[in-house]
Protein backbone atom coordinates (compact mmCIF):
# COMPACT_ATOMS: atom_id res chain seq x y z
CA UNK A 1 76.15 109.56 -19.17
CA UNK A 2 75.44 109.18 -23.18
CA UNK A 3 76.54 105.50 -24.38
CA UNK A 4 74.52 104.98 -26.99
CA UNK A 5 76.12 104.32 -30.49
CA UNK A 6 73.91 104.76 -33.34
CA UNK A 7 74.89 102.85 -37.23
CA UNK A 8 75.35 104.35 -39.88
CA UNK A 9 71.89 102.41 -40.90
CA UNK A 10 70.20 104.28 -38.48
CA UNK A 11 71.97 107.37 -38.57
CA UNK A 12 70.92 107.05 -42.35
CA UNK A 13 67.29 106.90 -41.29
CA UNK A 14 66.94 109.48 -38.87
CA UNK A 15 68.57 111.89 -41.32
CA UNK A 16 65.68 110.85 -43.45
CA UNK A 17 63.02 111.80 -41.43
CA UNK A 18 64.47 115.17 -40.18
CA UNK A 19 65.27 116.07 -43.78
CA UNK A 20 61.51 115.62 -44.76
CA UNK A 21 60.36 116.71 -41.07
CA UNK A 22 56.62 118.61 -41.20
CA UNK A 23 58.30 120.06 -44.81
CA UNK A 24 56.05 117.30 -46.38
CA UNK A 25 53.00 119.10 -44.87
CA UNK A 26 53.61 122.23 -45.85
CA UNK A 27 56.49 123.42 -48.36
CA UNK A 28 54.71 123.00 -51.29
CA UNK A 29 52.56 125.19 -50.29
CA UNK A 30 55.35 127.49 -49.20
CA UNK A 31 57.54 127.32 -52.62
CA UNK A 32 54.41 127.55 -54.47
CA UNK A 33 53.62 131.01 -53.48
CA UNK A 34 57.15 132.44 -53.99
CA UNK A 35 57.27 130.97 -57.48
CA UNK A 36 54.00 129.38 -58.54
CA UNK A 37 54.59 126.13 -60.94
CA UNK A 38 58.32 126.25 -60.96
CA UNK A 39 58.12 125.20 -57.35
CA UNK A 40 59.68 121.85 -58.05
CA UNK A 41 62.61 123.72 -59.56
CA UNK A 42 62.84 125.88 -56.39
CA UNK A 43 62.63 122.45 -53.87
CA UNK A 44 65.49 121.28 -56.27
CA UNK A 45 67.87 124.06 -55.85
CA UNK A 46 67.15 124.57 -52.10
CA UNK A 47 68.64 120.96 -51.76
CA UNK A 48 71.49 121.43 -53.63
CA UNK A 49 72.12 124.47 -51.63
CA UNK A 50 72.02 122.15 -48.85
CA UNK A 51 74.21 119.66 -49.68
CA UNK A 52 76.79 122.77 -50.08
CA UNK A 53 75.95 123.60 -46.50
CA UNK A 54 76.12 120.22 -44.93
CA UNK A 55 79.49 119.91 -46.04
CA UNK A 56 80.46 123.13 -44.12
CA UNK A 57 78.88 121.39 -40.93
CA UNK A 58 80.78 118.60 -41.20
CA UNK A 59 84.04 119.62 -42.17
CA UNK A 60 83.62 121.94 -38.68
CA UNK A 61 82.62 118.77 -37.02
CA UNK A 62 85.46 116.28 -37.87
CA UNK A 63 88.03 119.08 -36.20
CA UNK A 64 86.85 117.43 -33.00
CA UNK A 65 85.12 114.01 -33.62
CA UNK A 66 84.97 113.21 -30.10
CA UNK A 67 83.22 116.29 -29.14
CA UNK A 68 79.26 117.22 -29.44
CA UNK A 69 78.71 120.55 -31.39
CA UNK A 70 78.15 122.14 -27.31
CA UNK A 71 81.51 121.15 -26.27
CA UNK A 72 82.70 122.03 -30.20
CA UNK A 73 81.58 125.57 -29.43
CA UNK A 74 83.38 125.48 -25.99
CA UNK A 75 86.59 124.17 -27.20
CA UNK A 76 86.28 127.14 -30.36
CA UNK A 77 85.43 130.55 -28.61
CA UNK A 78 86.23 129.74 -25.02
CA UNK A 79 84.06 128.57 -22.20
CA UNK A 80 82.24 131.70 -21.41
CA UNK A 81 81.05 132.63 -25.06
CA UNK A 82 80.98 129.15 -26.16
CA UNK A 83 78.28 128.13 -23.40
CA UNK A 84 76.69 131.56 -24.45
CA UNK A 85 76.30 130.72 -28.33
CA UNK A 86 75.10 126.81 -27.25
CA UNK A 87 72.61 128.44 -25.25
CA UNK A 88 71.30 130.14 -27.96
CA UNK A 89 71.62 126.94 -29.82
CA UNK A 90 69.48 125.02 -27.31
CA UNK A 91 67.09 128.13 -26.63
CA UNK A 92 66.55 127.49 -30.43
CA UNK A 93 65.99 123.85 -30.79
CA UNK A 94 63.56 123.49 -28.02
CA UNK A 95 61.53 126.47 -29.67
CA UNK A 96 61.72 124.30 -32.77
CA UNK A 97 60.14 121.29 -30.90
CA UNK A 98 57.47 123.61 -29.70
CA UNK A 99 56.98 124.85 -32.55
CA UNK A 100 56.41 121.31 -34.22
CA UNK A 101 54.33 120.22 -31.63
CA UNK A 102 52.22 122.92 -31.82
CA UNK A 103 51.83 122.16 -35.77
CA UNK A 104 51.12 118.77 -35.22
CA UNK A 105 48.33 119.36 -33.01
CA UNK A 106 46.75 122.48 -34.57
CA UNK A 107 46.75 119.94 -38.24
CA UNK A 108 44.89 117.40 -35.77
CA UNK A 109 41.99 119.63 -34.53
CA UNK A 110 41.72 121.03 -37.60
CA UNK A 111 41.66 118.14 -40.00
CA UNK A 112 40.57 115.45 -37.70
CA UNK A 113 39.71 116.09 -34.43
CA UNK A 114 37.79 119.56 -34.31
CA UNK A 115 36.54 119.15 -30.24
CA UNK A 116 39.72 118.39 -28.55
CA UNK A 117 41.46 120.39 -26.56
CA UNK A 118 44.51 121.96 -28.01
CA UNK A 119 46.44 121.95 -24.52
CA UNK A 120 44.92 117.89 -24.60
CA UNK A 121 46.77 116.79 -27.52
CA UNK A 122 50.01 118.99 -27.02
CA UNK A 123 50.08 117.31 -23.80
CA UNK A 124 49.98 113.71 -25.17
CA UNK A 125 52.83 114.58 -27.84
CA UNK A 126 54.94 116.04 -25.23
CA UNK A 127 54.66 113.15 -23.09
CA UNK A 128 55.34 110.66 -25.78
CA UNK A 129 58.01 112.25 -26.98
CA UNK A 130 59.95 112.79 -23.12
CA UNK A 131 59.36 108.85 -23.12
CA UNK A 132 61.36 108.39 -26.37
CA UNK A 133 63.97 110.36 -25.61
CA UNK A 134 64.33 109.01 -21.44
CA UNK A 135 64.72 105.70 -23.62
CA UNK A 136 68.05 106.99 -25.35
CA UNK A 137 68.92 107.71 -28.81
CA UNK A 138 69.69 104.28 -29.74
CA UNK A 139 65.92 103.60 -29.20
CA UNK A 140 65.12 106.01 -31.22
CA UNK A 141 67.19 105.39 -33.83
CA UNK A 142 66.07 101.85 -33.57
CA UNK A 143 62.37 103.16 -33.91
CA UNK A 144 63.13 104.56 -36.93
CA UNK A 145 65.26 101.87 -38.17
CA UNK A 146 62.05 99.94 -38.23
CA UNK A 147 59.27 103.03 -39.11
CA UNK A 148 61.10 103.60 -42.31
CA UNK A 149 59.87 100.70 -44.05
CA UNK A 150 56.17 101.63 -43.27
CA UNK A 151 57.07 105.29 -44.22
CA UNK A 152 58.23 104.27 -47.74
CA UNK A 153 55.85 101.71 -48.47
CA UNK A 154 53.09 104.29 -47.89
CA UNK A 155 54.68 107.06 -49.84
CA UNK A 156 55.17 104.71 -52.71
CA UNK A 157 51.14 103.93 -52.76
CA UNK A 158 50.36 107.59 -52.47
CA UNK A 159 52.62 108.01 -56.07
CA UNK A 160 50.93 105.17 -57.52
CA UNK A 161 47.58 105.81 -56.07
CA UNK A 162 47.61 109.77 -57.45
CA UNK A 163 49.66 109.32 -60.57
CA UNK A 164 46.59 108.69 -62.80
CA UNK A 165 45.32 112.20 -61.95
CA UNK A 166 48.75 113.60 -62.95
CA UNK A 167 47.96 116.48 -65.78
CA UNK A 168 51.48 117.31 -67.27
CA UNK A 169 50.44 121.07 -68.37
CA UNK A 170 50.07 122.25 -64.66
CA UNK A 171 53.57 121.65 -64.69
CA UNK A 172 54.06 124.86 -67.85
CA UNK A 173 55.20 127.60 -68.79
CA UNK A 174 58.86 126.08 -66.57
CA UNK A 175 61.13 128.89 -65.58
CA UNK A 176 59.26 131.66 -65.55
CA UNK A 177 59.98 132.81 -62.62
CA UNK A 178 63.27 135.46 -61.77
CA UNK A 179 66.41 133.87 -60.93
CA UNK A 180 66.42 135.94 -57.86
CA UNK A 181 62.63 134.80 -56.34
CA UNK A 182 63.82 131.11 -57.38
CA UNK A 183 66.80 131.21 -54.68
CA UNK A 184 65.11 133.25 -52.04
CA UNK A 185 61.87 130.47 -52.26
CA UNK A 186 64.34 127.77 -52.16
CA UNK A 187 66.31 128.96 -49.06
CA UNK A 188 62.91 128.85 -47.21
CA UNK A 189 63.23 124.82 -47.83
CA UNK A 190 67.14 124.89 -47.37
CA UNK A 191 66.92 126.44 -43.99
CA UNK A 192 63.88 123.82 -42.57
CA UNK A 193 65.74 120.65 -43.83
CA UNK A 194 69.33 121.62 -43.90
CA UNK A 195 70.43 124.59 -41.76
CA UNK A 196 68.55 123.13 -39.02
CA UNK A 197 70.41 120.12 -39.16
CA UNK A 198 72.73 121.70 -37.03
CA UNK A 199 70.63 119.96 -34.70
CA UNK A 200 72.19 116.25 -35.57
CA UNK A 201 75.38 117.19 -34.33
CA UNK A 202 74.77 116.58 -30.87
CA UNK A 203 75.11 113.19 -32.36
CA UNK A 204 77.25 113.04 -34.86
CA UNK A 205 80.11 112.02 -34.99
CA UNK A 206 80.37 111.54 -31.82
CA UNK A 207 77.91 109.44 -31.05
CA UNK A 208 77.99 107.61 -34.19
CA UNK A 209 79.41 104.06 -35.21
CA UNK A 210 81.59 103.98 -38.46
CA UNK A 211 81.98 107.65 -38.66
CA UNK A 212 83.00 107.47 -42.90
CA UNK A 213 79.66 105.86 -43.56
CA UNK A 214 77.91 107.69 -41.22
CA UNK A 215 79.25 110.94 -43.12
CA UNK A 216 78.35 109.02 -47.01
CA UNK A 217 74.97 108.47 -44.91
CA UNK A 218 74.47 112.06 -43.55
CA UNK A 219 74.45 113.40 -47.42
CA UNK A 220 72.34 110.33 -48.68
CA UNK A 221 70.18 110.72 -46.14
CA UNK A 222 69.73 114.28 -47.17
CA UNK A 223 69.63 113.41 -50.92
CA UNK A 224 66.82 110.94 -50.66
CA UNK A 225 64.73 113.66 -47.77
CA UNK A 226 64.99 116.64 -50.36
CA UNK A 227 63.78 113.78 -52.94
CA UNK A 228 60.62 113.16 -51.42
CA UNK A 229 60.14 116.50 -50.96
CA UNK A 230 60.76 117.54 -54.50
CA UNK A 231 58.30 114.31 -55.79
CA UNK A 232 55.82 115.65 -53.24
CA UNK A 233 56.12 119.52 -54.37
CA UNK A 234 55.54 118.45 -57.90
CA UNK A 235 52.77 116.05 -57.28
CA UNK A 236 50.81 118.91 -55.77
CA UNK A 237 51.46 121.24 -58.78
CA UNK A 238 50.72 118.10 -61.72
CA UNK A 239 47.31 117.23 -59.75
CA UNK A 240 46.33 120.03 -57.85
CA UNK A 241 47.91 123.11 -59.92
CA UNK A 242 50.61 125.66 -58.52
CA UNK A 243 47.11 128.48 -57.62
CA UNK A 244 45.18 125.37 -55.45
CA UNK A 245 48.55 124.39 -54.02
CA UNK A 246 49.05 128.00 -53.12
CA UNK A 247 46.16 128.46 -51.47
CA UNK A 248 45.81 125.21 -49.14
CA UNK A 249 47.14 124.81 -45.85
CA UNK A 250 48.27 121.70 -46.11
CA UNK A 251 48.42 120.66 -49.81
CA UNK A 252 50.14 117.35 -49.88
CA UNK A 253 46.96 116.29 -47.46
CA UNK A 254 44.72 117.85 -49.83
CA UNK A 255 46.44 116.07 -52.53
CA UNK A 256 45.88 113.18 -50.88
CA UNK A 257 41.79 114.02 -50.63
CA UNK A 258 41.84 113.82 -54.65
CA UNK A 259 43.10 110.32 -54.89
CA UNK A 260 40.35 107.77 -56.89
CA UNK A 261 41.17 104.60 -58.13
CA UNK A 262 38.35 102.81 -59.74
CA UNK A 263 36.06 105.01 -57.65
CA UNK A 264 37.12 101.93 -55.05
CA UNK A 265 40.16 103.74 -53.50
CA UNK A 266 39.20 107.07 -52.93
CA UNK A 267 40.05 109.70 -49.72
CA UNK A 268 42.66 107.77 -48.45
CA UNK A 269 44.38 111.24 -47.23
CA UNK A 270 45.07 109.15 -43.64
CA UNK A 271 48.42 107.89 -45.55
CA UNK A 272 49.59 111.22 -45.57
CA UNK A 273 48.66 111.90 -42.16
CA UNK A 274 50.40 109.25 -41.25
CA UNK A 275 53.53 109.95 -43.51
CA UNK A 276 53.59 113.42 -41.73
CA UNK A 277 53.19 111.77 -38.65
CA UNK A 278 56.12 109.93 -38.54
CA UNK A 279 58.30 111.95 -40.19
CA UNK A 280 57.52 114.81 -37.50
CA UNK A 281 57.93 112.56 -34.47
CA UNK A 282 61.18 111.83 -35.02
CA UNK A 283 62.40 115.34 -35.89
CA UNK A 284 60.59 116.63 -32.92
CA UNK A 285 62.65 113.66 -30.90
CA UNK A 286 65.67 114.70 -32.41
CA UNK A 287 65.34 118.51 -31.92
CA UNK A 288 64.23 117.42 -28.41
CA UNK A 289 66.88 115.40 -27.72
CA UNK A 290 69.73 118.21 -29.14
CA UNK A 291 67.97 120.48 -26.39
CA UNK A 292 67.92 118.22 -23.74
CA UNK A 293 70.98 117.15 -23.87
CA UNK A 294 73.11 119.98 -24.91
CA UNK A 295 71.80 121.58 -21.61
CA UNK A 296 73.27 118.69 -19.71
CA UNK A 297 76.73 119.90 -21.55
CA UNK A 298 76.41 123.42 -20.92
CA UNK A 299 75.44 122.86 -17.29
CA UNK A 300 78.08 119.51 -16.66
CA UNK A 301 75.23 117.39 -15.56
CA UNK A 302 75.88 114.03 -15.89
CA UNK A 303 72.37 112.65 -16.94
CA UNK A 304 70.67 114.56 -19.50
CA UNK A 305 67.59 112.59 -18.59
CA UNK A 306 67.33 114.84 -15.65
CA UNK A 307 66.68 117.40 -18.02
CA UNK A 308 63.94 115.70 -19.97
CA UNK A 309 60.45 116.52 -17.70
CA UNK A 310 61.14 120.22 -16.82
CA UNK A 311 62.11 121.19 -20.09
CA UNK A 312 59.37 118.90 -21.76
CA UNK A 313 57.42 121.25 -19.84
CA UNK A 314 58.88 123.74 -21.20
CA UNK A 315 58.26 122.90 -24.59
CA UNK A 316 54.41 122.43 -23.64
CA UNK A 317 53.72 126.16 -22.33
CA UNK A 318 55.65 127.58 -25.63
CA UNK A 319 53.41 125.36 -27.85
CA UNK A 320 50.40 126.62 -26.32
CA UNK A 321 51.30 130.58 -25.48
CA UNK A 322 53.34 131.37 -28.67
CA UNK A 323 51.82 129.22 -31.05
CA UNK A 324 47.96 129.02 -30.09
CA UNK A 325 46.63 128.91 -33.37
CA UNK A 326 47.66 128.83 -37.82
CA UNK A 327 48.14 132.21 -37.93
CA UNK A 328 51.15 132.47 -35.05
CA UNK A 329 52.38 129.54 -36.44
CA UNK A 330 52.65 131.04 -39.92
CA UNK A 331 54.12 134.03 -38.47
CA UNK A 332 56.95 132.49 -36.93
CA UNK A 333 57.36 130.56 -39.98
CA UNK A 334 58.12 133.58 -42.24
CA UNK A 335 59.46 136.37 -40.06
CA UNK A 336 61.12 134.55 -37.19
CA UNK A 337 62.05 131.01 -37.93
CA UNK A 338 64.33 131.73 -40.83
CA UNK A 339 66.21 134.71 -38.78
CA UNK A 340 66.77 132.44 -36.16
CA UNK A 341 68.05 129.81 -37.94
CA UNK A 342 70.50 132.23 -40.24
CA UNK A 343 71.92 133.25 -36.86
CA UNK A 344 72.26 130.44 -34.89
CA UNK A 345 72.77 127.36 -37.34
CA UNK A 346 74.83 129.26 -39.95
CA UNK A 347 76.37 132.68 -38.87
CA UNK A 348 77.85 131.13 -35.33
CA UNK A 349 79.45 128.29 -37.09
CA UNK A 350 81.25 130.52 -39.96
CA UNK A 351 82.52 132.86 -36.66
CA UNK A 352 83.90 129.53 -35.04
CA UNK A 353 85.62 128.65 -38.53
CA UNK A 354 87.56 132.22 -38.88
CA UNK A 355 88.17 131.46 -35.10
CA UNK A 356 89.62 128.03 -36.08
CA UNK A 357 91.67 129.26 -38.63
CA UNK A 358 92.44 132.22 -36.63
CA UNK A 359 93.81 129.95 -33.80
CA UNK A 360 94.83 126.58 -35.97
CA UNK A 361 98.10 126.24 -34.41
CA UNK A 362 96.96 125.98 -31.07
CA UNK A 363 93.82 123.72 -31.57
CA UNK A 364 96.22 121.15 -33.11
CA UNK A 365 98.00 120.86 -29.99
CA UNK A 366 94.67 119.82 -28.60
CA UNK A 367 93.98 116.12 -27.83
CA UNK A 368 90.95 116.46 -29.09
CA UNK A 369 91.69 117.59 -32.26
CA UNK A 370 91.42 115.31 -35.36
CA UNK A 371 95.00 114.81 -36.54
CA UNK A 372 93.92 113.84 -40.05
CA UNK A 373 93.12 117.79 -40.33
């Protein structure tokens, strides 16, 4: 049985890291081809869009504080649909893991470690990511806690260690992109760092201490992650310009390639690795941990920890089969992801709120229902 209480402190932090996620790899790249140099712009909207959309996730959540979104779902459409729709929920997250995982370890071979095995290194992140999550949320959140420091102290060298080969008129002509390509790039980013943040409320609030801060927290949290992804976004374009940042992989690493201080501090694109590498642990954790244990809800077992080797395996043949290489992984970026995501993390919730207001009367004779509503 769940115990663990997380602080708002914490819950602060691992909103952080989900919100920037692999996103710090890769978006720039991604906004950058929809709209060139007004990809900044784009990253900027696609959070504000977010912020919108967060609210509509937690206004649904604080009907029933006590409840995970699972049992939310449950309580909303009935038993039999409601397990249905938070299978589809779980069915997504755990792809999402996979799907990290298999990112994480296709960067690795091909940045850093061209002779290992991919099924090697999948292995070892699935592994140390069951660990994390046998060890509760708490220690996770703890992790973080401390990992957030380190993450922030290295993003703030990167700045200062790239500003100097900042060139301002990378940056022009701004706005020259249609109104109508600037909101379709920027939903891309909205849907990785927002929509999908559906994930977090497996913990919150229910599994949260202080729930007020922890809600001033969930939008801070999402506020300074879309912040660091704007900064990185426009980085790219000021050093790199919007056509290189296009055409990389991975552009903040790149980025990172360029850095020369004094021709003394030069190549130091490990702290970006390593930025990335945190930041994606702890997603993957999280969208490991929504999995794991909204199965336990859906199936009334007791200890989700059960759960945590058979679907970590899982997780390891879907990393390997579906996303074997870039180019499957790019795939399901564009055509799949974003589908998936529209229909699980945002069209199921607005059906559960015309069910709630279809059915208000009789939810607020529930005990479980927030009487503040």
């Amino acid at each position: 049985m769940q115990t663990d209480k997380v602080t708002p402190f914490q819950f602060l932090v691992l909103v952080i890291f989900f919100s920037i996620g692999s996103s710090i790899l890769y978006i720039p790249s991604t906004l950058t081809i929809g709209v060139q140099q007004d990809a900044w712009i784009a990253a900027i909207i696609g959070n504000l869009l977010g912020l919108l959309i967060l609210w509509f996730f937690i206004t649904i959540s604080m009907w029933f504080p006590k409840l995970t979104y699972t049992e939310v779902n449950e309580k909303i459409f009935g038993k039999f649909i409601g397990k249905l729709i938070s299978l589809l929920f779980v069915f997504m997250v755990i792809l999402f893991a996979s799907a990290l995982i298999a990112q994480s370890s296709i960067f690795l071979i091909t940045q850093m470690y061209p002779e290992t095995p991919i099924t090697f290194i999948n292995l070892i992140l699935v592994i140390i990511v069951i660990f994390a999550v046998r060890l509760g949320i708490q220690t996770i959140a703890r992790s973080a806690e401390i990992f957030i420091f380190f993450f922030f102290f290295l993003y703030f060298l990167l700045v200062i260690s790239i500003s100097p080969q900042i060139d301002v008129s990378n940056l022009e002509p701004f706005f020259q992109s249609k109104m109508s390509s600037l909101l379709s790039t920027s939903f891309k980013l909205t849907a990785a760092s927002t929509i999908n943040s559906i994930a977090l409320f497996m913990l919150f609030p229910s599994f949260v201490n202080e729930i007020k801060k922890c809600k001033k927290n969930f939008y801070l949290g999402t506020l300074i992650g879309g912040a660091v992804i704007v900064s990185i976004t426009m980085l790219c374009i000021l050093v790199l310009g919007s056509n290189t940042t296009a055409s990389q992989v991975y552009p903040s690493y790149t980025l990172a390639k360029v850095i020369n201080v004094g021709d003394f501090i030069t190549r130091i694109e490990a702290l970006m690795a390593t930025l990335w590498t945190l930041a994606l642990f702890f997603k993957v954790a999280l969208y490991f941990y929504a999995g794991v244990f909204g199965l336990s809800k859906i199936l009334n077992i007791r200890e989700y920890r059960l759960l945590t080797i058979p679907v970590g395996a899982i997780v390891l043949v879907i990393s390997i089969t579906i996303f074997p290489n870039i180019i499957y992984q790019r795939i399901f970026n564009e055509d799949n992801a974003i589908a998936m995501t529209i229909v699980v993390g945002l069209l199921f919730p607005l059906l559960a709120t015309i069910v709630f207001l279809l059915r208000k009367k009789k939810f607020k004779k529930d005990p479980d229902f927030a009487k503040s509503n």
